[in-house]
PDB file of N, CA and C in Angstrom:
ATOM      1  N   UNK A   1      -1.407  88.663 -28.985  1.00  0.00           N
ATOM      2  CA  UNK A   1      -2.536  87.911 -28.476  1.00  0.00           C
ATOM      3  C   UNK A   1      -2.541  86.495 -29.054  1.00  0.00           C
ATOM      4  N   UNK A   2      -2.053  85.892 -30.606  1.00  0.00           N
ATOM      5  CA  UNK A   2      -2.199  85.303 -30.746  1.00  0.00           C
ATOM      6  C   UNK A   2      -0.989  84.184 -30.854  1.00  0.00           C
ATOM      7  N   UNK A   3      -0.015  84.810 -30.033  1.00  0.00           N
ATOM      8  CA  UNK A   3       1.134  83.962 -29.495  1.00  0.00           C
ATOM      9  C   UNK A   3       0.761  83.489 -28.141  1.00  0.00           C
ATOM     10  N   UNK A   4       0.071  84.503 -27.406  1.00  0.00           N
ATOM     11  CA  UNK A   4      -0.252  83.654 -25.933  1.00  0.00           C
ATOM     12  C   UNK A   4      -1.237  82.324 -25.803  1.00  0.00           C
ATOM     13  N   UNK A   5      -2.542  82.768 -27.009  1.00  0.00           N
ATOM     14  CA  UNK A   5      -3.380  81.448 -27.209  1.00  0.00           C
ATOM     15  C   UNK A   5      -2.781  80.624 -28.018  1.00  0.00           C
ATOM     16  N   UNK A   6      -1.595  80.746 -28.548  1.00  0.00           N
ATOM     17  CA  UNK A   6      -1.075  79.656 -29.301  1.00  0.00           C
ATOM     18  C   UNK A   6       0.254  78.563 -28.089  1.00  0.00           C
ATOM     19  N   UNK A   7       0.520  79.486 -27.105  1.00  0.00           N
ATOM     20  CA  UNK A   7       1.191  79.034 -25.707  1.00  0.00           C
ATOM     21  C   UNK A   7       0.548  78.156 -25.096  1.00  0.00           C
ATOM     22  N   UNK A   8      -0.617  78.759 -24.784  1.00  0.00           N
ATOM     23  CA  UNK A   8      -1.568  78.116 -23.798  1.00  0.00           C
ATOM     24  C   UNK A   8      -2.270  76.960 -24.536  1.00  0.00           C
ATOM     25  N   UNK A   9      -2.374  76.714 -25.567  1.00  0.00           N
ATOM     26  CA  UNK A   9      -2.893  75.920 -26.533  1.00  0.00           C
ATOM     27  C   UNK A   9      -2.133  74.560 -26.321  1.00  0.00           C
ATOM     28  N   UNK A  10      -0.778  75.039 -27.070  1.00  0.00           N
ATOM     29  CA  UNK A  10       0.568  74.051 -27.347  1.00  0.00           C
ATOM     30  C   UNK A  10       0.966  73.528 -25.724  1.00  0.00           C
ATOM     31  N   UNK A  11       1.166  74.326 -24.735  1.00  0.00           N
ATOM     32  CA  UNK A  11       1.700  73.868 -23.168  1.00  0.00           C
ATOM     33  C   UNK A  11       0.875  73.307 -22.298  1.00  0.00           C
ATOM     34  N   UNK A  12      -0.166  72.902 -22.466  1.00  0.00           N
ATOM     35  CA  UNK A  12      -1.569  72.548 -21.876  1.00  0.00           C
ATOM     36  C   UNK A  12      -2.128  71.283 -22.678  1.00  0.00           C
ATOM     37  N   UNK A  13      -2.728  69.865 -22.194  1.00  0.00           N
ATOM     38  CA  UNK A  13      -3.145  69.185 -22.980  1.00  0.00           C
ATOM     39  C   UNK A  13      -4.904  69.770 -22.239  1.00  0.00           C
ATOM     40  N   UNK A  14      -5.129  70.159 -20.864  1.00  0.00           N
ATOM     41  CA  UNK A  14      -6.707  71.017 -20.453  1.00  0.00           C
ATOM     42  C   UNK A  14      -6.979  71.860 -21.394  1.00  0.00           C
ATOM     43  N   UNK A  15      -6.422  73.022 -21.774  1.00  0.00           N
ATOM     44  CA  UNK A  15      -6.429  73.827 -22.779  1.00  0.00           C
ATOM     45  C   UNK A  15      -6.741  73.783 -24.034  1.00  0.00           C
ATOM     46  N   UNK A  16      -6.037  72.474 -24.458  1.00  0.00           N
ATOM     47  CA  UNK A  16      -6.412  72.221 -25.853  1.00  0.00           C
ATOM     48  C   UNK A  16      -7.271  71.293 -26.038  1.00  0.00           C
ATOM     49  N   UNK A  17      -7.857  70.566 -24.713  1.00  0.00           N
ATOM     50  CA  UNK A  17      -9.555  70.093 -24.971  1.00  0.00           C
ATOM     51  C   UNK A  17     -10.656  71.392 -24.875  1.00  0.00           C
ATOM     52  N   UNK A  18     -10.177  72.251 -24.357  1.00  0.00           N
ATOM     53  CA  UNK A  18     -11.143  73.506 -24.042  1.00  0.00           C
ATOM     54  C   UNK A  18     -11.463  73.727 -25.326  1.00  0.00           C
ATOM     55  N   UNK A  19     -10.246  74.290 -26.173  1.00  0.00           N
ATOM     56  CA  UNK A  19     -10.321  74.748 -27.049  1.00  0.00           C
ATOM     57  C   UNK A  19     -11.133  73.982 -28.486  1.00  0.00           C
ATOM     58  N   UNK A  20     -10.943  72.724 -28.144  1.00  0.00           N
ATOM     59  CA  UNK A  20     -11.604  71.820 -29.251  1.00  0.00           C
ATOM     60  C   UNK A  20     -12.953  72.070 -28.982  1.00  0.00           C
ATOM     61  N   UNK A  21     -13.280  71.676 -27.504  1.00  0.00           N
ATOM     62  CA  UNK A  21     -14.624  72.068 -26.903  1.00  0.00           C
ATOM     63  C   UNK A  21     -15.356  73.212 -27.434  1.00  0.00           C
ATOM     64  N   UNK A  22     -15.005  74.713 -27.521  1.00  0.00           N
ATOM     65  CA  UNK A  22     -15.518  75.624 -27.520  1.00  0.00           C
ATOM     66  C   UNK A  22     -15.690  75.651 -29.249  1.00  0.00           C
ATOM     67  N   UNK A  23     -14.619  75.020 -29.799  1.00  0.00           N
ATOM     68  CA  UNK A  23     -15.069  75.226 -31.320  1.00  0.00           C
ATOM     69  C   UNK A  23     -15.581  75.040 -32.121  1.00  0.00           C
ATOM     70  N   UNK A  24     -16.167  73.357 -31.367  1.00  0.00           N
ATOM     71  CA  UNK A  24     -17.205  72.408 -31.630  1.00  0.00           C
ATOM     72  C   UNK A  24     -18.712  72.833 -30.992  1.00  0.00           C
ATOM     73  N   UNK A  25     -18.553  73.591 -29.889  1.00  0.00           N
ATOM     74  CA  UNK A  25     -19.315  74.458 -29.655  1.00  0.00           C
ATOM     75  C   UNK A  25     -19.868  75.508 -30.763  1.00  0.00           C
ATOM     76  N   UNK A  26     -19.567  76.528 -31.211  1.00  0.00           N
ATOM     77  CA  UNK A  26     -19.163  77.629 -32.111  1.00  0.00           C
ATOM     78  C   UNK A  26     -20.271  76.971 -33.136  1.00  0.00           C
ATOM     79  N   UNK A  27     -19.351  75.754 -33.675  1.00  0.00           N
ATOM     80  CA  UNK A  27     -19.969  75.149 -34.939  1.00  0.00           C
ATOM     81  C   UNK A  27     -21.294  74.634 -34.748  1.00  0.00           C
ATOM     82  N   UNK A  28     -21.690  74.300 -33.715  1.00  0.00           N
ATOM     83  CA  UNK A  28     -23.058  73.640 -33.945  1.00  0.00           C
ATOM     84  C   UNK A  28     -23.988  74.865 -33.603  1.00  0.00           C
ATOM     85  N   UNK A  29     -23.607  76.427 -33.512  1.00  0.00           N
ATOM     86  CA  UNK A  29     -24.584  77.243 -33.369  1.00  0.00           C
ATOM     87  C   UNK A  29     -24.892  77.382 -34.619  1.00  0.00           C
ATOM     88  N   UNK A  30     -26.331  77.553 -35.390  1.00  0.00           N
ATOM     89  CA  UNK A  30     -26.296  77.244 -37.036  1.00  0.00           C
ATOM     90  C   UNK A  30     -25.484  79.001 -37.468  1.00  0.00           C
ATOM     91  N   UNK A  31     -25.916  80.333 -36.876  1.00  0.00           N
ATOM     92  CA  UNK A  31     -25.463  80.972 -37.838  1.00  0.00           C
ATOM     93  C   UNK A  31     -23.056  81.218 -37.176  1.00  0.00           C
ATOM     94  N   UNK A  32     -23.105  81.073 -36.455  1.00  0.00           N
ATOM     95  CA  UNK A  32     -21.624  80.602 -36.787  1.00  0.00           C
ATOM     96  C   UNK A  32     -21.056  79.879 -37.515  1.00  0.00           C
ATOM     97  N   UNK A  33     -21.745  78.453 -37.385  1.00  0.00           N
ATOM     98  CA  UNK A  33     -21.280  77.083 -38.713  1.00  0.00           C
ATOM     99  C   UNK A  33     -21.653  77.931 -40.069  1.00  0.00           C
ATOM    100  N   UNK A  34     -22.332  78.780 -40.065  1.00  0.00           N
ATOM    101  CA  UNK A  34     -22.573  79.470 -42.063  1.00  0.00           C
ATOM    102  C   UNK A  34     -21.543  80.048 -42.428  1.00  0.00           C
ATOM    103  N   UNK A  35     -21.035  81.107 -41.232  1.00  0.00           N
ATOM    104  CA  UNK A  35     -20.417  81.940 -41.843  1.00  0.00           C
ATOM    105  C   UNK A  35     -18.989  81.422 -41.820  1.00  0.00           C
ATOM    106  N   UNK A  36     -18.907  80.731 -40.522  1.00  0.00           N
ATOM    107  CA  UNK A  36     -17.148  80.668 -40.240  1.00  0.00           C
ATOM    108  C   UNK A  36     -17.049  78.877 -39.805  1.00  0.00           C
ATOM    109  N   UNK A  37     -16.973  77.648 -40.790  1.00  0.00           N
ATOM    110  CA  UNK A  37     -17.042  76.558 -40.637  1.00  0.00           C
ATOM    111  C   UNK A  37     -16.040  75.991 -39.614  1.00  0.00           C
ATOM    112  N   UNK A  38     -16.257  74.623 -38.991  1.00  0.00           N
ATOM    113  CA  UNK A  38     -15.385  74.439 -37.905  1.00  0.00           C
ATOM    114  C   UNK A  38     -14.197  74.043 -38.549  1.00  0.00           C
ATOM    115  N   UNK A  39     -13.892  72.931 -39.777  1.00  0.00           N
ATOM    116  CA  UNK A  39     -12.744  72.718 -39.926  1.00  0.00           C
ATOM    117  C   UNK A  39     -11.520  73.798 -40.094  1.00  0.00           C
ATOM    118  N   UNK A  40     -12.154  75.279 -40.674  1.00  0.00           N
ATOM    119  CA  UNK A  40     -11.354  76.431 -40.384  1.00  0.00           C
ATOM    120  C   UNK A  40     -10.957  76.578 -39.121  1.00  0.00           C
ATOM    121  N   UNK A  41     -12.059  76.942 -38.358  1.00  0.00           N
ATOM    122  CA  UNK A  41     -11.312  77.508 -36.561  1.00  0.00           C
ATOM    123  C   UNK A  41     -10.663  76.304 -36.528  1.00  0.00           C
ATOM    124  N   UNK A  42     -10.807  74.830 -36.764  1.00  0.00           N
ATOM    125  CA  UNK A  42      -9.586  74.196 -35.946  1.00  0.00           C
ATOM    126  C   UNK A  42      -8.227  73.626 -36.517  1.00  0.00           C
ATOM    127  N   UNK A  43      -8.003  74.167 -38.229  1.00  0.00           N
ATOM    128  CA  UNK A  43      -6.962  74.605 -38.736  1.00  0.00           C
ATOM    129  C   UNK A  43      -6.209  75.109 -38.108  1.00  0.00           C
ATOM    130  N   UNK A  44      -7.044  76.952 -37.592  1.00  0.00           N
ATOM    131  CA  UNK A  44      -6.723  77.853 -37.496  1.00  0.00           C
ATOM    132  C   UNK A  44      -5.810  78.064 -35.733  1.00  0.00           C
ATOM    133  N   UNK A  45      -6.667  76.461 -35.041  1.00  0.00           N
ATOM    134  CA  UNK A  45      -6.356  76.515 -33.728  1.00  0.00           C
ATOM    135  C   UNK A  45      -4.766  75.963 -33.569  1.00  0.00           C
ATOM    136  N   UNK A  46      -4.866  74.985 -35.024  1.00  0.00           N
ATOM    137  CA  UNK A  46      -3.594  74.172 -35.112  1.00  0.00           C
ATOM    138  C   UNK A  46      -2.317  74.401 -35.183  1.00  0.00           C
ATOM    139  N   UNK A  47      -2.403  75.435 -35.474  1.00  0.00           N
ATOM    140  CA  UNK A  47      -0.749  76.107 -36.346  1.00  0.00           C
ATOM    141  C   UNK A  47      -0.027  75.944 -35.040  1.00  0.00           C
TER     142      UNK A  47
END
């Protein structure tokens, strides 16, 4: 699973605004930003 979102991520420049989108999303919900901060998910989006 996390070879295909890392495909679709890397082969897509739509994709990888989505993905910034949704994570920046994520983060400004307050109890997501507590537990799981954004600069992680978009580390985590980076690899």
């Amino acid at each position: 699973m996390e070879s295909l979102l890392e495909h679709f991520i890397t082969q897509s420049v739509a994709y990888s605004l989505i993905a910034v989108m949704l994570v920046a999303f994520l983060e400004s919900l307050a109890l997501v930003g507590l537990i799981l901060p954004g600069t992680v998910m978009m580390a985590g989006s980076a690899r």
